[in-house]
PDB file of N, CA and C in Angstrom:
ATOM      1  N   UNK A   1       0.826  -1.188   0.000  1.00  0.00           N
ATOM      2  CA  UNK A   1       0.000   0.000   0.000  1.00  0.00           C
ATOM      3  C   UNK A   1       0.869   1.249   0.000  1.00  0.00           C
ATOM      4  N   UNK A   2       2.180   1.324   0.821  1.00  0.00           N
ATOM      5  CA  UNK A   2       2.994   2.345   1.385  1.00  0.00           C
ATOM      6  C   UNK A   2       2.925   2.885  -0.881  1.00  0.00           C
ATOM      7  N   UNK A   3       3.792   1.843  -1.317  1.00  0.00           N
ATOM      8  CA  UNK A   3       4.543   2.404  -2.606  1.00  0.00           C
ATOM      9  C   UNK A   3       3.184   2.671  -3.363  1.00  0.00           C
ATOM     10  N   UNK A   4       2.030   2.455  -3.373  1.00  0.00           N
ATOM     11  CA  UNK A   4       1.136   3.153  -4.316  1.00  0.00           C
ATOM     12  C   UNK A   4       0.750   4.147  -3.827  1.00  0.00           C
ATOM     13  N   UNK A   5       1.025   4.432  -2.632  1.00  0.00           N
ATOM     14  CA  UNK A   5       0.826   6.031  -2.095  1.00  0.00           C
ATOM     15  C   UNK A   5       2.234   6.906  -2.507  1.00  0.00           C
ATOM     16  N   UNK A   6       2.728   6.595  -2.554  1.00  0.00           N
ATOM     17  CA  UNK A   6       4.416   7.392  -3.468  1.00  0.00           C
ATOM     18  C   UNK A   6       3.910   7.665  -4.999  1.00  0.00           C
ATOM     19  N   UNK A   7       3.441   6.246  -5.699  1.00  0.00           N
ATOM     20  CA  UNK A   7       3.544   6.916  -7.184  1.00  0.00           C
ATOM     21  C   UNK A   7       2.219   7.900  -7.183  1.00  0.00           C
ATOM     22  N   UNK A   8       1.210   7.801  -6.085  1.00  0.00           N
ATOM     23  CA  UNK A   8       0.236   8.762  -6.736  1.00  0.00           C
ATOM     24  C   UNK A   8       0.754  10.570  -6.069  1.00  0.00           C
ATOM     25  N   UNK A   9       1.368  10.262  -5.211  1.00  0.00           N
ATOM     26  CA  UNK A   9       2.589  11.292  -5.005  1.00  0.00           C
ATOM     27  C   UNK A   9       4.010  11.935  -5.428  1.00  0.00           C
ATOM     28  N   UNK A  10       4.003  10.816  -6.469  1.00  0.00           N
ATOM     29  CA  UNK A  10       5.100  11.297  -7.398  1.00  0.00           C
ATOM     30  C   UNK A  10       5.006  12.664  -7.562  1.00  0.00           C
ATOM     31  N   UNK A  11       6.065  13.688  -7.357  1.00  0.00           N
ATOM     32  CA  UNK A  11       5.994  15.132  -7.665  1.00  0.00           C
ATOM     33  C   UNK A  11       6.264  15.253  -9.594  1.00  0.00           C
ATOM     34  N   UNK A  12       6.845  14.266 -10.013  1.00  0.00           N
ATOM     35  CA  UNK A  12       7.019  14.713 -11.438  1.00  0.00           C
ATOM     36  C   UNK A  12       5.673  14.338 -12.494  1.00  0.00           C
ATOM     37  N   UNK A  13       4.719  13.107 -11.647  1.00  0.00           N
ATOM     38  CA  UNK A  13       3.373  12.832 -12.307  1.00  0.00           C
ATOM     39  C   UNK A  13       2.356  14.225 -11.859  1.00  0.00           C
ATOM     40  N   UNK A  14       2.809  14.878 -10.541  1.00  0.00           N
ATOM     41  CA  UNK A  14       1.584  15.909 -10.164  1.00  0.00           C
ATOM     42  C   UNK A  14       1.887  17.298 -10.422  1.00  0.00           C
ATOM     43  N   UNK A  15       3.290  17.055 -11.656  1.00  0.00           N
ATOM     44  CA  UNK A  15       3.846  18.638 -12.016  1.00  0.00           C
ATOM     45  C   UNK A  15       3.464  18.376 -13.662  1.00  0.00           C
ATOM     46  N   UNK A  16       2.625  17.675 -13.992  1.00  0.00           N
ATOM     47  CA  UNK A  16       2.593  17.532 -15.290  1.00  0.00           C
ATOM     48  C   UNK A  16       1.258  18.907 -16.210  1.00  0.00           C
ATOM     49  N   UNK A  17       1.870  19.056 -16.545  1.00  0.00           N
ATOM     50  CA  UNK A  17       1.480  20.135 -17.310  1.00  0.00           C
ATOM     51  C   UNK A  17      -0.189  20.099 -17.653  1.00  0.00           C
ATOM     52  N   UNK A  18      -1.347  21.022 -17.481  1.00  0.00           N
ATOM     53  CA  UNK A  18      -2.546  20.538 -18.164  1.00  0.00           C
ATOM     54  C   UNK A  18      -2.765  21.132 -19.577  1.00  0.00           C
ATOM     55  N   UNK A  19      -3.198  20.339 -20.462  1.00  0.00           N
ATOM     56  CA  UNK A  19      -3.396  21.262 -21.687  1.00  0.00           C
ATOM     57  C   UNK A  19      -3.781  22.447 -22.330  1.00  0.00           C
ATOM     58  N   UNK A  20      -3.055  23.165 -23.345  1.00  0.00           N
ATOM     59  CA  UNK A  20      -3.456  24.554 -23.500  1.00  0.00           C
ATOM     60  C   UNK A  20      -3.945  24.273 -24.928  1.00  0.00           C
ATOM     61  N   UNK A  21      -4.759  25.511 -24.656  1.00  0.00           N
ATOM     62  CA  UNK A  21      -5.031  25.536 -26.642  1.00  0.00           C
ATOM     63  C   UNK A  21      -5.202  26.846 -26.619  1.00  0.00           C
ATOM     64  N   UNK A  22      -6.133  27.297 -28.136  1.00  0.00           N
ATOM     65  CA  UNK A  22      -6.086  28.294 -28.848  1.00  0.00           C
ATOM     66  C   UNK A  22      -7.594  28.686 -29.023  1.00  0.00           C
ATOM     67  N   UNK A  23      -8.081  29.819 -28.799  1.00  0.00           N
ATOM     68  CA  UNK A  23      -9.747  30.144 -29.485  1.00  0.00           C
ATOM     69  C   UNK A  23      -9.716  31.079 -30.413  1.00  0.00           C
ATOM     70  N   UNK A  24     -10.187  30.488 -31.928  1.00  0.00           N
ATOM     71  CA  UNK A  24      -9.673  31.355 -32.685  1.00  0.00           C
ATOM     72  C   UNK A  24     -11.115  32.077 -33.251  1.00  0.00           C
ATOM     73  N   UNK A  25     -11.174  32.776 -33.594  1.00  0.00           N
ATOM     74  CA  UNK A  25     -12.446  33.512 -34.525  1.00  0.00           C
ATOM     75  C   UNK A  25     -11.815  33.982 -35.855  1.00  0.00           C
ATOM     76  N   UNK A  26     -13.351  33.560 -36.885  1.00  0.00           N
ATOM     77  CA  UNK A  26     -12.896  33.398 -38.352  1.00  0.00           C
ATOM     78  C   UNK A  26     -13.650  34.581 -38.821  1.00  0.00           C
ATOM     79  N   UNK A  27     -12.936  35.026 -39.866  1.00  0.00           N
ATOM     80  CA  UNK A  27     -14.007  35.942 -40.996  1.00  0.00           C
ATOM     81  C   UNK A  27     -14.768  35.238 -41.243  1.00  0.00           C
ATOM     82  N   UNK A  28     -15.981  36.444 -41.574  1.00  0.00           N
ATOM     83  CA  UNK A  28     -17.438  35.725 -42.228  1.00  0.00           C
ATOM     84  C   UNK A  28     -17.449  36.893 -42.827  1.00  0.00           C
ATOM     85  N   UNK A  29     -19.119  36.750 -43.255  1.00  0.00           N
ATOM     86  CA  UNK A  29     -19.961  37.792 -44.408  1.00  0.00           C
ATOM     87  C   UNK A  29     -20.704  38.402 -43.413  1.00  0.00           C
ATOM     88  N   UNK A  30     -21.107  37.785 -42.510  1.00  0.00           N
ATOM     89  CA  UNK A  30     -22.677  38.238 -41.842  1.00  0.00           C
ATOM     90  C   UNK A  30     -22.318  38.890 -40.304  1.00  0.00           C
ATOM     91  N   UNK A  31     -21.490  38.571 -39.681  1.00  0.00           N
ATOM     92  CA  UNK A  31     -20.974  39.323 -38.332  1.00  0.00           C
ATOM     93  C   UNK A  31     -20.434  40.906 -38.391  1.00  0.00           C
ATOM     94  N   UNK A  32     -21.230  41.490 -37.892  1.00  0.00           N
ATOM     95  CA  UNK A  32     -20.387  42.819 -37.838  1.00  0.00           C
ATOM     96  C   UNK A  32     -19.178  43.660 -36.947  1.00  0.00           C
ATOM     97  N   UNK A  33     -18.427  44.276 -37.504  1.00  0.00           N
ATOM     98  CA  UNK A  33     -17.610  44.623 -36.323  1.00  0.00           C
ATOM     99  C   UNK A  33     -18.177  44.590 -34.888  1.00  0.00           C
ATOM    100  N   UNK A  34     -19.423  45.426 -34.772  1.00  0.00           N
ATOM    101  CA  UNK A  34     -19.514  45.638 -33.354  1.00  0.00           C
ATOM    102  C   UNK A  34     -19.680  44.244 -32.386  1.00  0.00           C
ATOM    103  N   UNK A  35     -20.832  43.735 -33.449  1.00  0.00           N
ATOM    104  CA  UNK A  35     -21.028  42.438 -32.651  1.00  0.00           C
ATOM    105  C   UNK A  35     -19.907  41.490 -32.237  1.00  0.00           C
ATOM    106  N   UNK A  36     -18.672  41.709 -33.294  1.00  0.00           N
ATOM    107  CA  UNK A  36     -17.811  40.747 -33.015  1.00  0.00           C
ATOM    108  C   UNK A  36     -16.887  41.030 -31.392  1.00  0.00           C
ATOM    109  N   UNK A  37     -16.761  42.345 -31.712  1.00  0.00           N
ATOM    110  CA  UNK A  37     -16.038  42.993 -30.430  1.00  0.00           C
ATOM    111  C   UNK A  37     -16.920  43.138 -29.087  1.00  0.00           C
ATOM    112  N   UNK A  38     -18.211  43.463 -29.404  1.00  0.00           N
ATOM    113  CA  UNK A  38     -19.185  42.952 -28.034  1.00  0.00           C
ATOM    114  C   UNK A  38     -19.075  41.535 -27.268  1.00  0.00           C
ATOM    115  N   UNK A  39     -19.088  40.497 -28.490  1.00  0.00           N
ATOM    116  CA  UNK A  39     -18.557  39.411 -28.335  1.00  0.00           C
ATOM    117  C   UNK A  39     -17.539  39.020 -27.189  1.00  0.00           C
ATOM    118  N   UNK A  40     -16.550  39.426 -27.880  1.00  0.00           N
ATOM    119  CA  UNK A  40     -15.387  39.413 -27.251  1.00  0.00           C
ATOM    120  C   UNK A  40     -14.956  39.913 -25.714  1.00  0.00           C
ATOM    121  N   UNK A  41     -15.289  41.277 -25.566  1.00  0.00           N
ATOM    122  CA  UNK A  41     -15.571  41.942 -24.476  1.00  0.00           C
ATOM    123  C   UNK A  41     -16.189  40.978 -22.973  1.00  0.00           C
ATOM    124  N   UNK A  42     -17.514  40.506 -23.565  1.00  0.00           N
ATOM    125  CA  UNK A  42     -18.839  40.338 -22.850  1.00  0.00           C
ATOM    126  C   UNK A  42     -18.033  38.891 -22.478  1.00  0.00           C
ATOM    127  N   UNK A  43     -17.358  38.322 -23.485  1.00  0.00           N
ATOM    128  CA  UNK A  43     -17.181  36.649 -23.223  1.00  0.00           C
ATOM    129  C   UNK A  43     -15.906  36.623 -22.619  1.00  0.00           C
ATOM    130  N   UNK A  44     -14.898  36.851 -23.196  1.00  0.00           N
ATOM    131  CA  UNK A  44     -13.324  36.891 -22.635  1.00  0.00           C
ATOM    132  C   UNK A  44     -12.766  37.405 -21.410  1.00  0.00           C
ATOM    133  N   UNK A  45     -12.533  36.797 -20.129  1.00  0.00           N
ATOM    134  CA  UNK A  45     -12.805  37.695 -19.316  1.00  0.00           C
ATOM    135  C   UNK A  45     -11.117  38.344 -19.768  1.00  0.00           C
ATOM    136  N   UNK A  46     -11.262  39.495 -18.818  1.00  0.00           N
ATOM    137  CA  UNK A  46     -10.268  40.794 -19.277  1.00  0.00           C
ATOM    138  C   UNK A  46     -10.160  41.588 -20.404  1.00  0.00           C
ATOM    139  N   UNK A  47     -10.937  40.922 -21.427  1.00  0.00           N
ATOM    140  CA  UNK A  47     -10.760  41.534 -22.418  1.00  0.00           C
ATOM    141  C   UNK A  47     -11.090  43.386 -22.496  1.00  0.00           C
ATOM    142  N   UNK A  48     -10.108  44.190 -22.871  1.00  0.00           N
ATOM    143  CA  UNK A  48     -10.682  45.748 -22.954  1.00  0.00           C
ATOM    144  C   UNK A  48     -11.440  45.719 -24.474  1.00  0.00           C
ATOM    145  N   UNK A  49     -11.663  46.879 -24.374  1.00  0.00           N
ATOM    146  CA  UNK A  49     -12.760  47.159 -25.596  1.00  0.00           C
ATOM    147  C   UNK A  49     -11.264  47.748 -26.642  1.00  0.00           C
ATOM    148  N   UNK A  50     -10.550  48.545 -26.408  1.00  0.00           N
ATOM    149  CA  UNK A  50      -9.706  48.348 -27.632  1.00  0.00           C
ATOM    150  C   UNK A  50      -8.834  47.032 -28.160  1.00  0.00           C
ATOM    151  N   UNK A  51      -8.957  46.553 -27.079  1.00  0.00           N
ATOM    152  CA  UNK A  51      -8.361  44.932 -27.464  1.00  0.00           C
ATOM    153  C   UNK A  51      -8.877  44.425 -28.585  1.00  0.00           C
ATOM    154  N   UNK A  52     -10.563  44.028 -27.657  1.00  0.00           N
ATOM    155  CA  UNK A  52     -11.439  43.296 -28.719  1.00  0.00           C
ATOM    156  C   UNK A  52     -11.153  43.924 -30.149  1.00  0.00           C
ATOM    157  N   UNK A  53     -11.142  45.585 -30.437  1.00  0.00           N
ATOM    158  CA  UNK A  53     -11.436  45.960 -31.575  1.00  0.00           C
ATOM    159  C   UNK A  53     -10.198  45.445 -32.431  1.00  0.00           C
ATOM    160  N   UNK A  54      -9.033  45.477 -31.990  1.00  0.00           N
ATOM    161  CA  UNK A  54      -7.649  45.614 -32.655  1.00  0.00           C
ATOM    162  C   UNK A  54      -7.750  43.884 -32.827  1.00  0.00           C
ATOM    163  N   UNK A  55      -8.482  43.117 -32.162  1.00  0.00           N
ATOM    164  CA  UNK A  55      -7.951  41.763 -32.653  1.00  0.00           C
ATOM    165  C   UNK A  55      -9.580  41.454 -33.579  1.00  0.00           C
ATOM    166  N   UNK A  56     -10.388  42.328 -33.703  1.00  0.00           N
ATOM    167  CA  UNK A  56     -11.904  42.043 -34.749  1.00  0.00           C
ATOM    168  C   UNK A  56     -11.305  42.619 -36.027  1.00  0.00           C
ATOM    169  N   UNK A  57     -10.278  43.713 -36.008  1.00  0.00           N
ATOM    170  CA  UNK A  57      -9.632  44.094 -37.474  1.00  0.00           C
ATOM    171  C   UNK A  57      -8.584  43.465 -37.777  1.00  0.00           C
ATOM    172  N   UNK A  58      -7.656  42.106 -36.847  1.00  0.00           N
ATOM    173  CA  UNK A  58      -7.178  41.312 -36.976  1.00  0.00           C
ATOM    174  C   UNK A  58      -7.605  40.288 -38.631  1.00  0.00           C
ATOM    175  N   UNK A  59      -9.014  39.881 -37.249  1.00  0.00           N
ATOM    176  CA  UNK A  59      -9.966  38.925 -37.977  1.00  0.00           C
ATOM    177  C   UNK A  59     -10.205  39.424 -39.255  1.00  0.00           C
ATOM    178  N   UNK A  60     -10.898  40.544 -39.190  1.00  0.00           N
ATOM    179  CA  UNK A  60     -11.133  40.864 -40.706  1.00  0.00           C
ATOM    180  C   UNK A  60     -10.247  40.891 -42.221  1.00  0.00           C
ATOM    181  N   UNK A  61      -8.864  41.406 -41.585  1.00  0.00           N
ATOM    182  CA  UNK A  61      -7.533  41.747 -42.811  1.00  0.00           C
ATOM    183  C   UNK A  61      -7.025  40.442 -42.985  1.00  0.00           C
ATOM    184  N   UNK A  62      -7.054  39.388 -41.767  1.00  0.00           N
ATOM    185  CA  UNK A  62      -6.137  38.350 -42.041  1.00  0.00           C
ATOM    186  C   UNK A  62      -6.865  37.137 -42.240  1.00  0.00           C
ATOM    187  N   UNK A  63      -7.737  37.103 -42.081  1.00  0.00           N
ATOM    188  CA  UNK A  63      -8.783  35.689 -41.849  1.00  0.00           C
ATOM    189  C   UNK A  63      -9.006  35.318 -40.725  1.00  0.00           C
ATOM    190  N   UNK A  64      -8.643  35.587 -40.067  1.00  0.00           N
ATOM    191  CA  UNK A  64      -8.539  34.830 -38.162  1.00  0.00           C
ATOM    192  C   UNK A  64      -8.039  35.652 -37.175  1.00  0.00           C
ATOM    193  N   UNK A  65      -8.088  35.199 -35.747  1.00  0.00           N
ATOM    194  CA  UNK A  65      -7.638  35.733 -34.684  1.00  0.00           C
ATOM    195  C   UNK A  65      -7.383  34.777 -33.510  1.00  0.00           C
ATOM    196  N   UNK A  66      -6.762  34.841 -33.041  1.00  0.00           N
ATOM    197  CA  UNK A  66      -6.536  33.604 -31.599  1.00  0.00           C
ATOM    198  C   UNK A  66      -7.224  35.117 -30.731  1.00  0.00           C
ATOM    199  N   UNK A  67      -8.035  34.509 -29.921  1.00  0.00           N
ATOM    200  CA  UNK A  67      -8.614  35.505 -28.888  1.00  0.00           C
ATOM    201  C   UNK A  67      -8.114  35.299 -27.886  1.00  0.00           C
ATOM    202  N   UNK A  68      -7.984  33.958 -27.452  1.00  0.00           N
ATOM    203  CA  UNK A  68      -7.815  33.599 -26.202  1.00  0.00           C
ATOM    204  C   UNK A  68      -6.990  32.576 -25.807  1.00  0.00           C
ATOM    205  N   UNK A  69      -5.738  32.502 -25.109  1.00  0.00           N
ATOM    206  CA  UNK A  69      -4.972  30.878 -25.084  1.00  0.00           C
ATOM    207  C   UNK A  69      -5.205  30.920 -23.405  1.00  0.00           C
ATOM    208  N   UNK A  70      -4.749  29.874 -23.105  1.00  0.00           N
ATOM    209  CA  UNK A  70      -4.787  28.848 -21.427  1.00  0.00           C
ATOM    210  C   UNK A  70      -5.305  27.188 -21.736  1.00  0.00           C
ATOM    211  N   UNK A  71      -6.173  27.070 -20.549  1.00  0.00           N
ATOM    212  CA  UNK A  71      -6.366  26.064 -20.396  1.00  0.00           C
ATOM    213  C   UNK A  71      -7.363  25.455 -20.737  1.00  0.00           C
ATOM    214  N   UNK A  72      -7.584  23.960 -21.626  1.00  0.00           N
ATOM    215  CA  UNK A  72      -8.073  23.536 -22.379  1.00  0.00           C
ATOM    216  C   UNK A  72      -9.416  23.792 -22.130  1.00  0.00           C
ATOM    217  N   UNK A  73      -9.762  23.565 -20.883  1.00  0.00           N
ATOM    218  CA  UNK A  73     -11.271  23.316 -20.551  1.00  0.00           C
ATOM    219  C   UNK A  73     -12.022  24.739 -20.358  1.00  0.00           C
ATOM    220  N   UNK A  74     -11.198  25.505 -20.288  1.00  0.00           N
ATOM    221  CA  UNK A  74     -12.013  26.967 -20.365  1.00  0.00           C
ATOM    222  C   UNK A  74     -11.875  27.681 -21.755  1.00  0.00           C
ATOM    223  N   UNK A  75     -10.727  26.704 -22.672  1.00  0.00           N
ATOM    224  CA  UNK A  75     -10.887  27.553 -23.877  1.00  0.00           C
ATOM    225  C   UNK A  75     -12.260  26.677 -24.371  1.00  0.00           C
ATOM    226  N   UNK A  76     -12.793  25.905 -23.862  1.00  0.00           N
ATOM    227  CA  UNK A  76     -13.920  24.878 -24.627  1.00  0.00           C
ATOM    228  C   UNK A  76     -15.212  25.831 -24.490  1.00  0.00           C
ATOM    229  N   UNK A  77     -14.753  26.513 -23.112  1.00  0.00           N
ATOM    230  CA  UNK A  77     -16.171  27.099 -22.662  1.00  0.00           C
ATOM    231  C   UNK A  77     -16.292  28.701 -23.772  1.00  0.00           C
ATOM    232  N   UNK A  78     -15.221  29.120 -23.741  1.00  0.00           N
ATOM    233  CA  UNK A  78     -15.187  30.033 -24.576  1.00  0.00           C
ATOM    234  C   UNK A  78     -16.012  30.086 -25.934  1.00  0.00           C
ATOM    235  N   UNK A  79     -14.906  29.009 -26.166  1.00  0.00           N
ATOM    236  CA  UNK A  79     -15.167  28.883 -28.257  1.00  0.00           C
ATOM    237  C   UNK A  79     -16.689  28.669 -27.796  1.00  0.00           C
ATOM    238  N   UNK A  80     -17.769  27.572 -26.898  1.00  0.00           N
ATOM    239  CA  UNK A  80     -18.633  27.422 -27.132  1.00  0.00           C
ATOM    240  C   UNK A  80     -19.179  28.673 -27.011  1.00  0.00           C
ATOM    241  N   UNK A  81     -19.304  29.294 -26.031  1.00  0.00           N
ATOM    242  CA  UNK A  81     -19.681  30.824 -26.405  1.00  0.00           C
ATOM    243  C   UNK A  81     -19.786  31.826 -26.920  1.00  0.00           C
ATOM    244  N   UNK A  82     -18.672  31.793 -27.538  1.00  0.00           N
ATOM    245  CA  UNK A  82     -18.708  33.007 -28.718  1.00  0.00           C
ATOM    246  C   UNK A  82     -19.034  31.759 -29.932  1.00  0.00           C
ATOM    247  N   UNK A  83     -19.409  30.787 -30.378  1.00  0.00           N
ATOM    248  CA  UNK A  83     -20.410  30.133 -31.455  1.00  0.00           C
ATOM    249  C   UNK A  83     -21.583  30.371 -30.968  1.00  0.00           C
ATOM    250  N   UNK A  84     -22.138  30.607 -29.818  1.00  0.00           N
ATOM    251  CA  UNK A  84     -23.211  30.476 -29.662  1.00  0.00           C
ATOM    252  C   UNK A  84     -24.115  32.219 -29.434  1.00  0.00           C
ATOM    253  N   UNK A  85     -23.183  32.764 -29.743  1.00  0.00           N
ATOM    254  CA  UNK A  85     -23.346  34.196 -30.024  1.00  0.00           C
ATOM    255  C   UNK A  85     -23.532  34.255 -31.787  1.00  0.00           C
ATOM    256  N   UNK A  86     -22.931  33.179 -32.352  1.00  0.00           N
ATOM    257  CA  UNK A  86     -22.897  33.476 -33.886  1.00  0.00           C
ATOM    258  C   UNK A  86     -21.651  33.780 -34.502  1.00  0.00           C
ATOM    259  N   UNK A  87     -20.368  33.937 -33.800  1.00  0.00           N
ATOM    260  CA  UNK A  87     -19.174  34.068 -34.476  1.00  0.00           C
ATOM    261  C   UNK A  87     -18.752  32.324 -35.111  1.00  0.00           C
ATOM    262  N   UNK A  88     -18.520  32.782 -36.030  1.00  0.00           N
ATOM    263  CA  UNK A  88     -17.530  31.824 -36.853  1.00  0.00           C
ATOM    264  C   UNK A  88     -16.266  31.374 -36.050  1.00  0.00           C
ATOM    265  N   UNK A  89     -16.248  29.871 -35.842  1.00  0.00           N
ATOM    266  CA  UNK A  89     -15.369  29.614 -35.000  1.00  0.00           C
ATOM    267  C   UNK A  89     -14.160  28.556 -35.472  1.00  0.00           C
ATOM    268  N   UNK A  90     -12.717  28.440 -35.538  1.00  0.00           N
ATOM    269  CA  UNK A  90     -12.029  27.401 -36.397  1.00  0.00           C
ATOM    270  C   UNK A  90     -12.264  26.234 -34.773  1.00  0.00           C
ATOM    271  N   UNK A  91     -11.835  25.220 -35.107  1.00  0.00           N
ATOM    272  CA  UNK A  91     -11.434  24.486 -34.411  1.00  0.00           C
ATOM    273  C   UNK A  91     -10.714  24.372 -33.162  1.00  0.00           C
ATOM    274  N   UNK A  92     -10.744  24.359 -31.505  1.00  0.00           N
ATOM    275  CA  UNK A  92      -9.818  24.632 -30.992  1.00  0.00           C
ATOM    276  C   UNK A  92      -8.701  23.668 -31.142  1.00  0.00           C
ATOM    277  N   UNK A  93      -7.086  24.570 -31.182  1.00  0.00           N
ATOM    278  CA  UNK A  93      -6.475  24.370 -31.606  1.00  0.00           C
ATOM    279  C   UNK A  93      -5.500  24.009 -30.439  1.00  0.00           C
ATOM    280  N   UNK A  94      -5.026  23.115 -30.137  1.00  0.00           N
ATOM    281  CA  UNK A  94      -4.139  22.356 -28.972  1.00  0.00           C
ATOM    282  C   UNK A  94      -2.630  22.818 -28.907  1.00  0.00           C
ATOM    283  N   UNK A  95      -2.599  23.398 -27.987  1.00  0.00           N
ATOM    284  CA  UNK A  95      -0.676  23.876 -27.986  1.00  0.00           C
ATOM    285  C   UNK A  95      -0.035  22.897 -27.152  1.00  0.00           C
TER     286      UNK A  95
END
């Protein structure tokens, strides 16, 4: 019993890294600036309002934007949120 209480105490198994990814937002036809940057604002926490704007004219000139990186399970909550606002969303993307 002693040694299966060590490996679940292993410090190098409980320093293991949790996954990060990427939330990206895509150009479309039908989203408008404001909405996209309301978006952003309302969903991302910290996000400032010139942020949002400078990364919605991102989106627009380049095709895309990473809005948001950390941790996997809150970028899930994200992307689902801003799709469910109506932004165009790529895939989250795993770092």
């Amino acid at each position: 019993m002693f040694n299966s209480l060590n490996a679940v105490l292993d410090q190098n198994k409980s320093k293991a890294k949790y996954p990060e990814a990427k939330v990206i937002v895509l150009d479309d036809s039908f989203n408008t600036f404001q909405h996209v940057a309301n978006c952003l604002t309302t969903i991302i926490p910290g996000m400032s309002e010139n942020n949002a704007w400078e990364l919605t004219i991102k989106v627009d000139k380049k095709g895309a934007a990473v809005v948001w990186r950390g941790n996997l399970e809150q970028a899930e909550l994200y992307h689902e949120q801003l799709a469910c606002k109506g932004l165009t969303m790529a895939p989250i993307e795993k770092t």
